[in-house]
C-alpha atoms as a PDB file:
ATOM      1  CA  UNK A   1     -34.365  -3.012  17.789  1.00  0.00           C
ATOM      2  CA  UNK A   2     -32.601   0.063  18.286  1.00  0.00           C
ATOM      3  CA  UNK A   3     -29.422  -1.698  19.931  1.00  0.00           C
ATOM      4  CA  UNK A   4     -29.846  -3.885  16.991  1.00  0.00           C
ATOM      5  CA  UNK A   5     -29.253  -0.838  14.323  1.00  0.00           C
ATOM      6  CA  UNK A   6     -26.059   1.165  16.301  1.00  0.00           C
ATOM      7  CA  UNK A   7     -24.213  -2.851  16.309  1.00  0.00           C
ATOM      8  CA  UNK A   8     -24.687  -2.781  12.904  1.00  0.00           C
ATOM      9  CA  UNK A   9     -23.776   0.533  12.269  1.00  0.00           C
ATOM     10  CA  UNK A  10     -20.406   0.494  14.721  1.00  0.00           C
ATOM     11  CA  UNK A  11     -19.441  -2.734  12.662  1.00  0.00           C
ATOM     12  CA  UNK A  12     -19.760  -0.870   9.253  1.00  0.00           C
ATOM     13  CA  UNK A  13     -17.821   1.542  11.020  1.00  0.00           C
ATOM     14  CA  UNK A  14     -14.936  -0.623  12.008  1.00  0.00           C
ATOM     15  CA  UNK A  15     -14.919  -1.875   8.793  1.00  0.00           C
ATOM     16  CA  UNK A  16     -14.386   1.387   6.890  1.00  0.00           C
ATOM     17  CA  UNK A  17     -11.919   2.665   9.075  1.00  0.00           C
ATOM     18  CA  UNK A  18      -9.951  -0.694   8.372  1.00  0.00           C
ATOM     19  CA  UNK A  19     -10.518  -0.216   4.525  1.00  0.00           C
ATOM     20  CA  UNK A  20      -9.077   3.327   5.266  1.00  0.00           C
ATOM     21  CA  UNK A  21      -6.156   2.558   6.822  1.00  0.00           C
ATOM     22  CA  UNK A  22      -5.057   0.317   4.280  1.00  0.00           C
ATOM     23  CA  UNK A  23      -6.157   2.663   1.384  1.00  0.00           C
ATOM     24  CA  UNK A  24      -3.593   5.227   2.926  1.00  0.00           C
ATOM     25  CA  UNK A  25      -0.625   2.575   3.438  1.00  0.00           C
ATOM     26  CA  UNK A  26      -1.222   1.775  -0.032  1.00  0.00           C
ATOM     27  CA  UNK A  27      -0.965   5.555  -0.794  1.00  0.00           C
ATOM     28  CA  UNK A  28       2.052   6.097   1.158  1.00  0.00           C
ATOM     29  CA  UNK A  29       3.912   3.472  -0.546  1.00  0.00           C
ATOM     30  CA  UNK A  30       3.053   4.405  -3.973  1.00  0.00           C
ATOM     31  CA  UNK A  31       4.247   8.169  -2.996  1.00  0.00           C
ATOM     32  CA  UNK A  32       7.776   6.437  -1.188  1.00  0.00           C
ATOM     33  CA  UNK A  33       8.057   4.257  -4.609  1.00  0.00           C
ATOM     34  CA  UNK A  34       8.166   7.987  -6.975  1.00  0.00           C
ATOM     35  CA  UNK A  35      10.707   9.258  -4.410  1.00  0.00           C
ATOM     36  CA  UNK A  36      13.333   6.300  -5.065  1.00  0.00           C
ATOM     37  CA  UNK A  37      12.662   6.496  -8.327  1.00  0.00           C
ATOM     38  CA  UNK A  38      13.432  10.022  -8.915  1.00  0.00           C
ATOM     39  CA  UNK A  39      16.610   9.034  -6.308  1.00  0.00           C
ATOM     40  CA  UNK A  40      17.681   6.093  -8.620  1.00  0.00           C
ATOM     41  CA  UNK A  41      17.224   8.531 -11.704  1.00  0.00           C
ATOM     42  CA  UNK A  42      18.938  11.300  -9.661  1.00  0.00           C
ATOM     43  CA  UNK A  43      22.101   8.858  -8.679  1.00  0.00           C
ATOM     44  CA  UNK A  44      21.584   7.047 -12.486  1.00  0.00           C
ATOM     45  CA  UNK A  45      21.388   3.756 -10.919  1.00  0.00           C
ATOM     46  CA  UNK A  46      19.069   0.763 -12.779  1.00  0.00           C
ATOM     47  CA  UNK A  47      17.305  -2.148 -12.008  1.00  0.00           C
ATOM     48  CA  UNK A  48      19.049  -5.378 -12.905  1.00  0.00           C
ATOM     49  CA  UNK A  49      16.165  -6.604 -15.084  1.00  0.00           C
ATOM     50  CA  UNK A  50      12.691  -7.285 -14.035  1.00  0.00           C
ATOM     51  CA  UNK A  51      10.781  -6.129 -10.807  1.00  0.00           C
ATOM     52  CA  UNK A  52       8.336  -9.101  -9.542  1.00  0.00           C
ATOM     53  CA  UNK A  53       7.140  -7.907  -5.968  1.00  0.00           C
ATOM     54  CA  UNK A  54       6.212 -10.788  -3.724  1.00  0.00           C
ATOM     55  CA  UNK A  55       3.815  -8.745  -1.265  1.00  0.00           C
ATOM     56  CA  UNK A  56       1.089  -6.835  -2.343  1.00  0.00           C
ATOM     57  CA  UNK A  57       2.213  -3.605  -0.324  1.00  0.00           C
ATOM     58  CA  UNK A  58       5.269  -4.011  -2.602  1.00  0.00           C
ATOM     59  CA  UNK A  59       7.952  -4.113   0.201  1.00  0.00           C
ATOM     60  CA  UNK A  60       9.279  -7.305  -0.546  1.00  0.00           C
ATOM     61  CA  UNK A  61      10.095  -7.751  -4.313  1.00  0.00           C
ATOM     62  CA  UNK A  62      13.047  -9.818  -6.530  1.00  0.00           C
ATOM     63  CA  UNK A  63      14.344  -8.570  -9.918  1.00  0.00           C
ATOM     64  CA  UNK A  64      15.349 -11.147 -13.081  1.00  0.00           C
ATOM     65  CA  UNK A  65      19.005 -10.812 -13.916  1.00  0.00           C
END
């Protein structure tokens, strides 16, 4: 029964560290996203209308003419 309890707990385990990882992708594209921002701000360009992303990370995306 013992066995039984450290499978259960290196599964829970596996599945935090998985949660983690994509909690910090997620973070480090939000913080890449404010730096082209400010860049695009800083070189005055604009977007051509409006931003649909097509991926939930937000790396693939169109914009509306």
């Amino acid at each position: 029964m013992h066995t039984f309890g450290k499978d259960i707990d290196s599964k829970r385990l596996a599945a935090l560290e998985e949660e983690l990882h994509i909690l910090e992708t997620d973070r480090v594209h939000l913080a890449v996203g404010s730096w082209l921002e400010d860049r695009a701000h800083q070189y005055a360009l604009q977007s051509g209308g409006e931003v649909h992303f097509l991926t939930r990370d937000t790396s693939v995306a169109r914009v509306d003419n």
